[in-house]
Protein backbone atom coordinates (compact mmCIF):
# COMPACT_ATOMS: atom_id res chain seq x y z
CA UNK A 1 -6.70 78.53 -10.82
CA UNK A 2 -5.36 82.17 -9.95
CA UNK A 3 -2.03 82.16 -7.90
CA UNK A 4 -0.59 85.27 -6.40
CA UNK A 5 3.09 85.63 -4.86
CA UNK A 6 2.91 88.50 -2.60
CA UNK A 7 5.85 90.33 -1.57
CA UNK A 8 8.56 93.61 -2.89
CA UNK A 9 9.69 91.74 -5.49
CA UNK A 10 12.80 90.36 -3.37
CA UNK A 11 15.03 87.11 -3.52
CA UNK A 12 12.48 85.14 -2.14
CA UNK A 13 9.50 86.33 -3.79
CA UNK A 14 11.21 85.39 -7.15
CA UNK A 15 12.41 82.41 -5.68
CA UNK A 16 8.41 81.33 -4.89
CA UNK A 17 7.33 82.34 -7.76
CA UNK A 18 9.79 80.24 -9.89
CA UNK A 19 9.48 77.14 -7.76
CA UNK A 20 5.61 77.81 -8.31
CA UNK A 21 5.53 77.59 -12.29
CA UNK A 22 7.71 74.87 -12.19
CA UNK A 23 5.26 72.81 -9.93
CA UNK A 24 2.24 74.19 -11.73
CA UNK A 25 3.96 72.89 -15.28
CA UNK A 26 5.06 69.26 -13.66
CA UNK A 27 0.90 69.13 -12.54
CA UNK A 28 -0.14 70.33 -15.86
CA UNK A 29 -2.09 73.02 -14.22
CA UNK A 30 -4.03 75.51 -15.88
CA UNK A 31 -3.49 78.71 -13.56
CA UNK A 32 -2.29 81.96 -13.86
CA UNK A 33 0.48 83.46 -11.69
CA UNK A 34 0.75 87.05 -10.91
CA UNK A 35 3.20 88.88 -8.49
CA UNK A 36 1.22 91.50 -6.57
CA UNK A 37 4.08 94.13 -4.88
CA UNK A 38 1.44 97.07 -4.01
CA UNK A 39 1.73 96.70 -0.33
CA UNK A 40 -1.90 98.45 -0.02
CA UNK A 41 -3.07 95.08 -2.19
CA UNK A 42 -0.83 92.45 0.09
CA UNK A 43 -2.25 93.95 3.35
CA UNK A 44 -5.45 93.18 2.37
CA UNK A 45 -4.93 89.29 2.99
CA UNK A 46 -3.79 87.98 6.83
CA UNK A 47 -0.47 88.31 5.95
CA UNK A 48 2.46 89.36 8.55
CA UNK A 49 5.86 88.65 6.46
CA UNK A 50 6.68 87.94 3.30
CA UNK A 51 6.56 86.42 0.81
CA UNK A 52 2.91 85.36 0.89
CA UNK A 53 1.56 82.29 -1.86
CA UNK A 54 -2.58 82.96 -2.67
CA UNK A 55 -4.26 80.53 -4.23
CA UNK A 56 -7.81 81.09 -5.33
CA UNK A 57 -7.74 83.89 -3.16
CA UNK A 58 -7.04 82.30 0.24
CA UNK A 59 -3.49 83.01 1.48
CA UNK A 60 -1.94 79.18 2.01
CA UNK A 61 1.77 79.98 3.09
CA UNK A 62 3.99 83.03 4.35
CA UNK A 63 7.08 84.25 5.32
CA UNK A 64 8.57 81.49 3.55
CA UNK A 65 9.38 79.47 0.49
CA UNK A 66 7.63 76.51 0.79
CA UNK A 67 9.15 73.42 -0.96
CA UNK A 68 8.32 71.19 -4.48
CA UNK A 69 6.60 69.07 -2.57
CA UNK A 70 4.65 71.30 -0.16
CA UNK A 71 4.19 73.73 -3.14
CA UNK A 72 2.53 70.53 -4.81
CA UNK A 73 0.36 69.63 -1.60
CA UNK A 74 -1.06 73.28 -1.58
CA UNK A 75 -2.19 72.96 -5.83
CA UNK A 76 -3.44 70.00 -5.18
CA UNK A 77 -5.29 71.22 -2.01
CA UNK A 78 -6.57 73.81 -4.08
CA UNK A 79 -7.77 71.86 -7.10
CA UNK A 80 -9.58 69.37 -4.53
CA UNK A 81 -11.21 72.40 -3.26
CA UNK A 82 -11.96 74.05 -6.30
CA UNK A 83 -13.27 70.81 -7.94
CA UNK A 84 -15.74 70.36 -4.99
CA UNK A 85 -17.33 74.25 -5.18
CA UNK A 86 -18.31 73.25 -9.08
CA UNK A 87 -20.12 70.20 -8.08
């Protein structure tokens, strides 16, 4: 699973991304997180504020920190999803 936190690099960006790896160790997760700050990159996705949470390249939450529990709705989302494509 690839997860990207959009975003400057501000107090809510780091806040996402550290609520993220949290969630993604409690799920035992294999997934890489990476912070992507080039704003030329974060336009690229149907984004309007941030910070923006991608997960396997589809943009699943913005201009906010989601919580735990949404945060764990969205991996599992994602693992549902990505679990179906390799069937």
């Amino acid at each position: 699973m690839n997860i990207k936190i959009l975003g400057p690099g501000c107090a809510r960006c780091h806040q996402l991304k550290k609520t993220t790896r949290e969630v993604v160790k409690e799920l035992g997760v294999d997934a890489s997180i990476e912070e992507v700050k080039d704003m030329m990159k974060i336009v690229q996705y149907p984004i309007l504020t941030t910070p923006g949470l991608v997960i396997n390249e589809e943009l699943v939450c913005a201009g906010r920190v989601p919580t735990k529990a949404e945060l764990a709705l969205l991996i599992a989302d994602a693992l549902t999803k990505e679990d179906k494509t390799k069937r």
